[in-house]
C-alpha atoms as a PDB file:
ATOM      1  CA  UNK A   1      92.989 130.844 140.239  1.00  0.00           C
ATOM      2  CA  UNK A   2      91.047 129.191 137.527  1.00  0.00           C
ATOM      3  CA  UNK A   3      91.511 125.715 139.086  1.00  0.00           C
ATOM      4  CA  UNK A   4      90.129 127.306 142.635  1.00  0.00           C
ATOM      5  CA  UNK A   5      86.963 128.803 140.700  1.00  0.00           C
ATOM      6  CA  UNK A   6      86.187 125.333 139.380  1.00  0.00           C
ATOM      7  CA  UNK A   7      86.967 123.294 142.627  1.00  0.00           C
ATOM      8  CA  UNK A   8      84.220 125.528 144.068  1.00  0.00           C
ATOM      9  CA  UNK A   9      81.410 123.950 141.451  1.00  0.00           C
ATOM     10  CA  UNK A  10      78.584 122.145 143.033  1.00  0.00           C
ATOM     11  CA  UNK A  11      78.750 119.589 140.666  1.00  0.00           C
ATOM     12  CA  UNK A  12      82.843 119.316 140.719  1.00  0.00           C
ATOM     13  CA  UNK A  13      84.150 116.442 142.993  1.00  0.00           C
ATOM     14  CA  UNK A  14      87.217 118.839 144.472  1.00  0.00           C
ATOM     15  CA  UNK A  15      89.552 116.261 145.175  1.00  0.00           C
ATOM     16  CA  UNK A  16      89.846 115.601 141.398  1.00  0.00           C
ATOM     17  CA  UNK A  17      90.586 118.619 140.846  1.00  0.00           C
ATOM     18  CA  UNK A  18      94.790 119.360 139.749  1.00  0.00           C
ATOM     19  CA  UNK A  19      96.554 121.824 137.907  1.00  0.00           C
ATOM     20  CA  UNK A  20     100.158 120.612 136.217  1.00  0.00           C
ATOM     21  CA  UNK A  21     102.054 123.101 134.794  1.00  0.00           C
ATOM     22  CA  UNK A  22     105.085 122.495 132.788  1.00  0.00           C
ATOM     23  CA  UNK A  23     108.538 123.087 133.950  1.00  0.00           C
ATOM     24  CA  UNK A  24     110.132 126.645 134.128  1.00  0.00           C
ATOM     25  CA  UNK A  25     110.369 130.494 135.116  1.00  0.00           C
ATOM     26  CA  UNK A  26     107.659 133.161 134.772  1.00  0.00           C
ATOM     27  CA  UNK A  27     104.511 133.825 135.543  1.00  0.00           C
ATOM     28  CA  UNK A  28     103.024 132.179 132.371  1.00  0.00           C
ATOM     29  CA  UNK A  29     103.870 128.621 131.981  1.00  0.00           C
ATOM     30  CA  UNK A  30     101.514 126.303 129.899  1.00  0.00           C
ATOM     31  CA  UNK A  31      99.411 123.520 132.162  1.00  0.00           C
ATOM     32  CA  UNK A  32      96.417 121.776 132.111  1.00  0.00           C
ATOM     33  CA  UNK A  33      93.482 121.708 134.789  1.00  0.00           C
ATOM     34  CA  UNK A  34      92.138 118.362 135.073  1.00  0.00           C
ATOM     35  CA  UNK A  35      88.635 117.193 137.095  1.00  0.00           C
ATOM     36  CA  UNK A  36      85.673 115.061 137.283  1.00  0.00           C
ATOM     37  CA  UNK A  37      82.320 115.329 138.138  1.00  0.00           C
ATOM     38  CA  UNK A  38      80.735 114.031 141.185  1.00  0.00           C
ATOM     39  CA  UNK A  39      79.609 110.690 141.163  1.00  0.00           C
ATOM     40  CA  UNK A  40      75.745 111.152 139.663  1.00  0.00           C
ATOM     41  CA  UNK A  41      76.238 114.729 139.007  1.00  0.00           C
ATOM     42  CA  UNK A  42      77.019 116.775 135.123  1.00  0.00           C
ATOM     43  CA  UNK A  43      79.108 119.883 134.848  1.00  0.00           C
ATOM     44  CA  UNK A  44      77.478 122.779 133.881  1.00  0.00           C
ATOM     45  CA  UNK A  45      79.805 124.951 131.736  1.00  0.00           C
ATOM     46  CA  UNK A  46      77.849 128.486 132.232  1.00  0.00           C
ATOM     47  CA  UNK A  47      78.635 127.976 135.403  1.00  0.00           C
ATOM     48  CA  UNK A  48      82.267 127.167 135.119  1.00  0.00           C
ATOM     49  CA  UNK A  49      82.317 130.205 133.341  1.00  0.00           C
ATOM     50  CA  UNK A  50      80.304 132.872 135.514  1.00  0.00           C
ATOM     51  CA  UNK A  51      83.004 131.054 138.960  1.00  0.00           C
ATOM     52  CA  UNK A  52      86.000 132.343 136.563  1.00  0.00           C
ATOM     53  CA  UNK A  53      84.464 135.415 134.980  1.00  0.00           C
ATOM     54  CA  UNK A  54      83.878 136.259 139.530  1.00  0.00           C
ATOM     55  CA  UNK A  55      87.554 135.551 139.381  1.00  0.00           C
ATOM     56  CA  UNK A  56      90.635 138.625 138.341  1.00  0.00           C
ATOM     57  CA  UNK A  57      91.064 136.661 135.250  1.00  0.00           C
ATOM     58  CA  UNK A  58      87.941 138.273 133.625  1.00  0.00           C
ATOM     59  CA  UNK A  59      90.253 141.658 133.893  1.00  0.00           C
ATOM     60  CA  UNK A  60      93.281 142.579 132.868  1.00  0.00           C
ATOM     61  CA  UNK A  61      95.120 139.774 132.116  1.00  0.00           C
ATOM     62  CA  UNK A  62      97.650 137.711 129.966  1.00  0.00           C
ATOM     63  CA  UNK A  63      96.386 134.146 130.871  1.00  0.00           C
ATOM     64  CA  UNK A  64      94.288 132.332 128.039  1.00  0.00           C
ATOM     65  CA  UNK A  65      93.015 129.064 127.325  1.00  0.00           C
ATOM     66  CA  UNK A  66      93.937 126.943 124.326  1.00  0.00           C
ATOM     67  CA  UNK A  67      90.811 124.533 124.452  1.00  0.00           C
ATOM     68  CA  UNK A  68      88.141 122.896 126.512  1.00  0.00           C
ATOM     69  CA  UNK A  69      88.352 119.034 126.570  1.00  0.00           C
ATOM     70  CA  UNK A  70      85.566 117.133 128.051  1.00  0.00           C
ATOM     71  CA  UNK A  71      84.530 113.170 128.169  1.00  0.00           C
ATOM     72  CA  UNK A  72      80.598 113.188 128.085  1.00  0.00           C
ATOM     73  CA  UNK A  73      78.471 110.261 128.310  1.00  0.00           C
ATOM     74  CA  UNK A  74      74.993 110.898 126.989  1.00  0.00           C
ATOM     75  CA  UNK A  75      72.549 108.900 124.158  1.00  0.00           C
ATOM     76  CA  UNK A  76      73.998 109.589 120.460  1.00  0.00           C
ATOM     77  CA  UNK A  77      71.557 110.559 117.932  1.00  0.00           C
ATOM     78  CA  UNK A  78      72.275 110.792 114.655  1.00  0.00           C
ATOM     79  CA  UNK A  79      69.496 112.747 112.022  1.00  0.00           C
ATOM     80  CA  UNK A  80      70.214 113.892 108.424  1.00  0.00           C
ATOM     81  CA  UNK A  81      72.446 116.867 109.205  1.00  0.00           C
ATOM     82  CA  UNK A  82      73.981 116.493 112.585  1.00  0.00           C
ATOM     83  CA  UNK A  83      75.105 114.195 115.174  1.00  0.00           C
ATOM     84  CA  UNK A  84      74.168 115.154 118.631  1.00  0.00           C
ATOM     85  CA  UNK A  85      74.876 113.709 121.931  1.00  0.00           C
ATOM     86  CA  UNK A  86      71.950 114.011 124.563  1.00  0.00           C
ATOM     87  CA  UNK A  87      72.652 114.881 128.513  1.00  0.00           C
ATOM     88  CA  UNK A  88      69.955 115.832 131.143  1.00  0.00           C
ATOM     89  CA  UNK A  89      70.148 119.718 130.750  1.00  0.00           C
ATOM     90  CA  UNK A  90      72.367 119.762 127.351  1.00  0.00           C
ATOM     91  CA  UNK A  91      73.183 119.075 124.165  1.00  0.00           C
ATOM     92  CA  UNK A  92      76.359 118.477 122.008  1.00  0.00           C
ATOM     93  CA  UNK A  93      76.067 119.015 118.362  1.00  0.00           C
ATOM     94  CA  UNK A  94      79.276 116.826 117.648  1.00  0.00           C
ATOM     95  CA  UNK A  95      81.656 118.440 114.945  1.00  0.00           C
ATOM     96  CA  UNK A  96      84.263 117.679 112.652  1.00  0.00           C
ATOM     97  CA  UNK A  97      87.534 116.793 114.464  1.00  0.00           C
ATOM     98  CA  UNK A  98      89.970 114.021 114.243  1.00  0.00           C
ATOM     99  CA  UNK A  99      88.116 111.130 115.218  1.00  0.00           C
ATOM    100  CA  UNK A 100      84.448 112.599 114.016  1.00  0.00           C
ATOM    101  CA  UNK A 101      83.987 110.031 110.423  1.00  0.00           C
ATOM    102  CA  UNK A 102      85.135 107.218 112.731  1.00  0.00           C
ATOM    103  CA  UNK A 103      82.236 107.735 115.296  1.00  0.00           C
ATOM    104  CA  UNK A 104      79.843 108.571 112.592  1.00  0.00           C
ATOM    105  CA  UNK A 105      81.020 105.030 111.033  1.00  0.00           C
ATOM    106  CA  UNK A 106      80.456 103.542 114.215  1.00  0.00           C
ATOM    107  CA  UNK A 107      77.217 105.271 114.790  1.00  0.00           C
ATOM    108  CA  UNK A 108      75.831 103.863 111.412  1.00  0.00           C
ATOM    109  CA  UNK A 109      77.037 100.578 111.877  1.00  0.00           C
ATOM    110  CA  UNK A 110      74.728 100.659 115.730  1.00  0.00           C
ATOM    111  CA  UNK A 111      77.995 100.011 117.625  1.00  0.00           C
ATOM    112  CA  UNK A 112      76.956 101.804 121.095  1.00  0.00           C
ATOM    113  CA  UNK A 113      78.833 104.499 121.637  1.00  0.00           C
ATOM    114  CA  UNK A 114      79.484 104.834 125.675  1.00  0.00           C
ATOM    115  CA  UNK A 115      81.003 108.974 125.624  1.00  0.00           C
ATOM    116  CA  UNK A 116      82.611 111.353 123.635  1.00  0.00           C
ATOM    117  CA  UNK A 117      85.618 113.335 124.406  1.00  0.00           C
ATOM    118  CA  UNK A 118      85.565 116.220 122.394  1.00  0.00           C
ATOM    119  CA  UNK A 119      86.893 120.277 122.354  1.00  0.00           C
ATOM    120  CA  UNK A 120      83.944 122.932 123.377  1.00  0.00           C
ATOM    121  CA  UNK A 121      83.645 125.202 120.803  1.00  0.00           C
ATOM    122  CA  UNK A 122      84.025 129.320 121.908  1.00  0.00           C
ATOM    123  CA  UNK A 123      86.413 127.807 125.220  1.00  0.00           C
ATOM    124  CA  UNK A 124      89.805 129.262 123.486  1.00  0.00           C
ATOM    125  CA  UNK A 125      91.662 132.697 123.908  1.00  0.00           C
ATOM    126  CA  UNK A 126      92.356 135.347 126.308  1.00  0.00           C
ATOM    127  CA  UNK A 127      90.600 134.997 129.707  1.00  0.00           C
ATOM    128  CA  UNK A 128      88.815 138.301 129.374  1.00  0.00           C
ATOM    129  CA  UNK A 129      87.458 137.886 125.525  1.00  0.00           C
ATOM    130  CA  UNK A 130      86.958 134.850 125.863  1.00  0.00           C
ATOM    131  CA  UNK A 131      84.476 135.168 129.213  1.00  0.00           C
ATOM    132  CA  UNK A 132      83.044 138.196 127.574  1.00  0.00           C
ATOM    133  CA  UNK A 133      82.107 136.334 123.997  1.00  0.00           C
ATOM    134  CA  UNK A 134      80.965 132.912 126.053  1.00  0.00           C
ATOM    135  CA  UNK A 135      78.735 135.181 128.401  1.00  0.00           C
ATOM    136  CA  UNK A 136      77.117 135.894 125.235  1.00  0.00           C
ATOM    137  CA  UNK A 137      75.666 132.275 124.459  1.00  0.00           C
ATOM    138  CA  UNK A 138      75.198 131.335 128.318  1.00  0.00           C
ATOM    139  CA  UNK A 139      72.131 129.632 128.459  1.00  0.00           C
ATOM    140  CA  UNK A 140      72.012 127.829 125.205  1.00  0.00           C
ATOM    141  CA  UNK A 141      71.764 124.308 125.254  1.00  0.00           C
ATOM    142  CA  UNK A 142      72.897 123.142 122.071  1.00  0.00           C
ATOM    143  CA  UNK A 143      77.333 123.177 122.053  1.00  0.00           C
ATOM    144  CA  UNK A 144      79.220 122.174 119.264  1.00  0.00           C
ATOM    145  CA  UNK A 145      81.862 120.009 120.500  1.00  0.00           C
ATOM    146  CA  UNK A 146      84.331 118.942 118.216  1.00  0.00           C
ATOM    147  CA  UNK A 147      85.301 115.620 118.451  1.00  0.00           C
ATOM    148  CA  UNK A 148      88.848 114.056 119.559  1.00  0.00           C
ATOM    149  CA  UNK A 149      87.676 110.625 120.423  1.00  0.00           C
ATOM    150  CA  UNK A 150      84.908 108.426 121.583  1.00  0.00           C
ATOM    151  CA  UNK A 151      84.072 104.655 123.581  1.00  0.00           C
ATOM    152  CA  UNK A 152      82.240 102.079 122.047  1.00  0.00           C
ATOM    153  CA  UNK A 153      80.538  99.375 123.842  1.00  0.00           C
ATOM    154  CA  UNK A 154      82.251  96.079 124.691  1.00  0.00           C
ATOM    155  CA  UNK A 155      80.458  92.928 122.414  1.00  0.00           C
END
C-alpha cells in the first residue's frame, strides 16, 4: 500500500520503485521500500506523506515505520551552529548521527561534499501517529536529517 502511494508521486520515477520484505508468515513482516527520483526532479516529502495519509494506513492500523533514509545532493553550508544542506524547495539541518563529525571534518577541511544520506527526523512510528504528528510540520522547509553517511568529491 505504502509503496503504491509513493509510485504515484510526480516526482517518483515508478519503475524504481520495490518493496522487499523479509522472509516469513503474517501479515507484518519487516521490509524496506526503496526508489529514486526522476531524472531532474526532487522528492517532496509532504507529499509522500499526504499520498499515504489518502491511503487505509492513516486508520486503524498495526503497520509503522522505523526510519526515513534518503541520499540528497544539495550545496553544504556550514555557519556557527548548524550544518545545513541546500535543495531547490528545502532544507536539511544535518544532525548528529554516525557519520555527522566526519562530514563536519570534511566540511572544514573544503573537501566537496557531493550528497548526504541521512534519517528524516519525525518519519518513525505507527502509520496513523506518525501521519497525524508529520501533518503537523507540513510545509516547513527546514528538516533535521540525521546523518548516516555522505560523498565527497573525487581529487
Amino acid at each position: 500500500m505504502a509503496a503504491d502511494a509513493i509510485a504515484r508521486q510526480y516526482d517518483v520515477d515508478k519503475n524504481s520503485v520495490n518493496l522487499f520484505c523479509e522472509p516469513g508468515k503474517g501479515s507484518y513482516r519487516p521490509g524496506t521500500i526503496a526508489f529514486v527520483a526522476k531524472k531532474g526532479a526532487s522528492i517532496d516529502l509532504d507529499k509522500i506523506r499526504e499520498s499515504i495519509t489518502a491511503t487505509r494506513l492513516s486508520g486503524g492500523t498495526n503497520m509503522s515505520v522505523d526510519y526515513l533514509e534518503i541520499t540528497a545532493t544539495g550545496e553544504i553550508h556550514m555557519g556557527a551552529k548548524e550544518i545545513v544542506l541546500k535543495m531547490p524547495g528545502q532544507v536539511f539541518v544535518l544532525e548528529k548521527g554516525p557519520k555527522f563529525d566526519k562530514l563536519r571534518e570534511a566540511v572544514a577541511r573544503g573537501d566537496k561534499v557531493t550528497s548526504v544520506t541521512g534519517q528524516v527526523q519525525g518519519w518513525n512510528g505507527r502509520f496513523p501517529v506518525m501521519l497525524q504528528a508529520l501533518a503537523k510540520t507540513s510545509g516547513q522547509n527546514r528538516v533535521p536529517l540525521q546523518v548516516t553517511g555522505f560523498e565527497t568529491a573525487k581529487k
